[in-house]
C-alpha atoms as a PDB file:
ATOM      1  CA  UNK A   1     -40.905   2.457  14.802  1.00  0.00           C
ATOM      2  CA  UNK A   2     -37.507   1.345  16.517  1.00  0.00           C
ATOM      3  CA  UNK A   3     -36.754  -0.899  13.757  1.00  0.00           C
ATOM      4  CA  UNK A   4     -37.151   1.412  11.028  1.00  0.00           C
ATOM      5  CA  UNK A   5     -34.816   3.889  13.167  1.00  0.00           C
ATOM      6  CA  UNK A   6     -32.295   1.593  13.501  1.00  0.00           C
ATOM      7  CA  UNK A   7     -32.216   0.414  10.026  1.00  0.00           C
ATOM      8  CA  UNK A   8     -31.674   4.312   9.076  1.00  0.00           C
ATOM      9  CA  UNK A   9     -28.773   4.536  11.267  1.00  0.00           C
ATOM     10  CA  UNK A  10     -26.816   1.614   9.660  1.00  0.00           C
ATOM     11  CA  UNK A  11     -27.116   3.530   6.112  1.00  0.00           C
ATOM     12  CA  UNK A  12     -25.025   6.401   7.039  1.00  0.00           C
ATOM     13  CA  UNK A  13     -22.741   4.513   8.411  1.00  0.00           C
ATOM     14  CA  UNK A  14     -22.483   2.509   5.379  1.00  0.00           C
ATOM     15  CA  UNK A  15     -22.570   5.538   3.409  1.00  0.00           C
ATOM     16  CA  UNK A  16     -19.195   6.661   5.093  1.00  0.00           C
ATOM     17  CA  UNK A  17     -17.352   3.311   4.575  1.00  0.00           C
ATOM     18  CA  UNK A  18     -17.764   3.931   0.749  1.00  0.00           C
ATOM     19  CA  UNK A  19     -16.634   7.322   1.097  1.00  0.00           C
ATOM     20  CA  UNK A  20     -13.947   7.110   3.492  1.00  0.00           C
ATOM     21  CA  UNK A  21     -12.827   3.637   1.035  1.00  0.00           C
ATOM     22  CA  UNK A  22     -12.953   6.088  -2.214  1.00  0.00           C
ATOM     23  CA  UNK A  23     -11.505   8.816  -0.297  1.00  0.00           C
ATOM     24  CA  UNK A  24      -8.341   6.714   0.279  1.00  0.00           C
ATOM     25  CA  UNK A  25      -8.822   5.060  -3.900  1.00  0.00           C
ATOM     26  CA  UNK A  26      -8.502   8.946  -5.126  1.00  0.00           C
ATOM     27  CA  UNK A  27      -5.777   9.689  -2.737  1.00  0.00           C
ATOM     28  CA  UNK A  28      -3.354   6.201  -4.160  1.00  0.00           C
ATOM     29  CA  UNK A  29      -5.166   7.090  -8.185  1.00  0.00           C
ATOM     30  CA  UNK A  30      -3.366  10.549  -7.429  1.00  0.00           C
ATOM     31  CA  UNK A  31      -0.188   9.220  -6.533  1.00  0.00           C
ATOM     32  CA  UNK A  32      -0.456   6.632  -9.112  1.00  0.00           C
ATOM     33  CA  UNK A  33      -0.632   9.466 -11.821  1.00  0.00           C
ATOM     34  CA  UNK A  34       1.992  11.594  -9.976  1.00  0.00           C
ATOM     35  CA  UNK A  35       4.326   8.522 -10.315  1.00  0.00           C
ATOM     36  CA  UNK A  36       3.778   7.710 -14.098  1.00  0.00           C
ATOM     37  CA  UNK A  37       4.153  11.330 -14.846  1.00  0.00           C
ATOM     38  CA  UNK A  38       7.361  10.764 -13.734  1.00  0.00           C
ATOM     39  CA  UNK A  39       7.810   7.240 -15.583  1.00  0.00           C
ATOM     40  CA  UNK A  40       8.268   5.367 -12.341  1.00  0.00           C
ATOM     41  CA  UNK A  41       7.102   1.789 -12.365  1.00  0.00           C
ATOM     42  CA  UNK A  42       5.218   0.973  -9.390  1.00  0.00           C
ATOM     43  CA  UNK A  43       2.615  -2.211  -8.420  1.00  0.00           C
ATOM     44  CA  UNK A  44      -0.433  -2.458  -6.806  1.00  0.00           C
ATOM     45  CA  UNK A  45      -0.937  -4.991  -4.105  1.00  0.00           C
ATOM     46  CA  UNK A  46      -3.373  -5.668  -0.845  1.00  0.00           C
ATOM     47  CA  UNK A  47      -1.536  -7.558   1.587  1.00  0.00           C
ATOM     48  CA  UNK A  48      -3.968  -6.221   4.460  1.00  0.00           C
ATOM     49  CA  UNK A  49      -7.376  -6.108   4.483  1.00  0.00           C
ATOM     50  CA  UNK A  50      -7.584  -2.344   5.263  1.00  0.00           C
ATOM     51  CA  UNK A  51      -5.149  -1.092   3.113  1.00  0.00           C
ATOM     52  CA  UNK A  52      -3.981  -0.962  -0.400  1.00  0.00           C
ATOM     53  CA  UNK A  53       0.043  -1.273  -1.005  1.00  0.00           C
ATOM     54  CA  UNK A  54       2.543   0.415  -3.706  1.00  0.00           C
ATOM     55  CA  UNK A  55       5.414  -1.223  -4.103  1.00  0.00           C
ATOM     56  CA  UNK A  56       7.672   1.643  -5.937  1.00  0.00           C
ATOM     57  CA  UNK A  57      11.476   0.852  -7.279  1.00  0.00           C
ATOM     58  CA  UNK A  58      13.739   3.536  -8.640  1.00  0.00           C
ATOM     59  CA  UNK A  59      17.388   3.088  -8.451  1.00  0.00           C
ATOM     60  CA  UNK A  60      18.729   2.439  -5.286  1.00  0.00           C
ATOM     61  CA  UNK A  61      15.502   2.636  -3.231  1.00  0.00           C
ATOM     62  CA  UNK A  62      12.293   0.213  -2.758  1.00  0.00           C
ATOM     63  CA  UNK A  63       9.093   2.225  -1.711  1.00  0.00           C
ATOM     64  CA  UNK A  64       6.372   0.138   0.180  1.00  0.00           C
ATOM     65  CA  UNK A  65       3.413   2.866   0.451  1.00  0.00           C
ATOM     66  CA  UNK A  66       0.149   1.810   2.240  1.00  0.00           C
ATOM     67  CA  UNK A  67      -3.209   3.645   1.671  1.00  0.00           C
ATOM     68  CA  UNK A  68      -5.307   2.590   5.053  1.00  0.00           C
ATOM     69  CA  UNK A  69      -9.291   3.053   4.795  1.00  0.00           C
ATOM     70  CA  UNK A  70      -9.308   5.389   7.768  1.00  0.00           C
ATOM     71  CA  UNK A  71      -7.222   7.534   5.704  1.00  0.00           C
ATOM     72  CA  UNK A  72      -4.057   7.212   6.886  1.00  0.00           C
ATOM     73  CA  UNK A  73      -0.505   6.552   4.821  1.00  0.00           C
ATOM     74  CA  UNK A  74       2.473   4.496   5.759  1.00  0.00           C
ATOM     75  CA  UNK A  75       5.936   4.633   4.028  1.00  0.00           C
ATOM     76  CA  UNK A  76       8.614   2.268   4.099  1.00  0.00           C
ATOM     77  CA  UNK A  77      11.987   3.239   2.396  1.00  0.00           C
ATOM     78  CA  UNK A  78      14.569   0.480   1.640  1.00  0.00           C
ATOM     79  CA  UNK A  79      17.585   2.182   0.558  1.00  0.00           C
ATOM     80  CA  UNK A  80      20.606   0.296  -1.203  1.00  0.00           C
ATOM     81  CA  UNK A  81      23.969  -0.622   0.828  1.00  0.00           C
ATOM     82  CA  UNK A  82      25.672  -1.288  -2.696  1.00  0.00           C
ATOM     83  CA  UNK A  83      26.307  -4.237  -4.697  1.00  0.00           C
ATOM     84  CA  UNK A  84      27.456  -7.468  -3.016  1.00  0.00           C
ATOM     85  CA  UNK A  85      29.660  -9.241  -5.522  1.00  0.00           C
ATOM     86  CA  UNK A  86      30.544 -11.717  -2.926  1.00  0.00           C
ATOM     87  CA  UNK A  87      30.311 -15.763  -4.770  1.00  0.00           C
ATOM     88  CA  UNK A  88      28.212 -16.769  -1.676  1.00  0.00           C
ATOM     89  CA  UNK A  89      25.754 -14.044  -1.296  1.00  0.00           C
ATOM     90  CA  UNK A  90      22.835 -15.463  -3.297  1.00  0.00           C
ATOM     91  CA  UNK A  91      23.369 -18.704  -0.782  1.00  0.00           C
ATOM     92  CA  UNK A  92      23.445 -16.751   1.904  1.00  0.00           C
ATOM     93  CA  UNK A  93      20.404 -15.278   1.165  1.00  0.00           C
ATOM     94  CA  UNK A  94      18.596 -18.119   0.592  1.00  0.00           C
ATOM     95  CA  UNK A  95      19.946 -19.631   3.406  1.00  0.00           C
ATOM     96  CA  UNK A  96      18.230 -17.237   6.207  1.00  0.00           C
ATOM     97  CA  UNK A  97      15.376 -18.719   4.914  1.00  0.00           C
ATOM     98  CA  UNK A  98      16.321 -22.508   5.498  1.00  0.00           C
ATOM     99  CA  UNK A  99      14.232 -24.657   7.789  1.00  0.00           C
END
């Protein structure tokens, strides 16, 4: 009788994950439609296991929005310091990334 208890238990929990997973899905699908309303171009992306990413770019601002399974939202802003017409700044970019 324990075993068939225990086996209940783990479907609810189960159960949850899915919701708690589509719960988050609606939430970005909202956003998603909210942001091509608008005509904003935006990408989807999962660079954590937990949470889905939007990468958003409108004119002078990057957007990194992440949808977390346990239903939280983080939001990075990147906003524009203006355009570098500098010769060297592509090579200095590059080069912070030198070996």
């Amino acid at each position: 009788m324990e075993g068939k208890f225990e086996r209940y238990q783990r479907v609810p929990r189960v159960k949850n994950d899915v919701l708690s997973k589509m719960v988050v899905l609606t939430r970005a699908a909202g956003f998603c439609r909210e942001l091509d309303r608008r005509h904003v171009t935006y990408e989807l992306r999962i660079v954590r296991d937990e949470a889905l990413m939007m990468s958003v770019a409108v004119p002078g601002e990057r957007w990194e929005i992440e949808f977390f399974e346990d239903g939280h939202t983080e939001l990075e802003r990147f906003v524009s310091q203006g355009v570098a017409e500098a010769p060297g700044a592509l090579a200095e970019l590059l080069a912070r990334f030198d070996e």
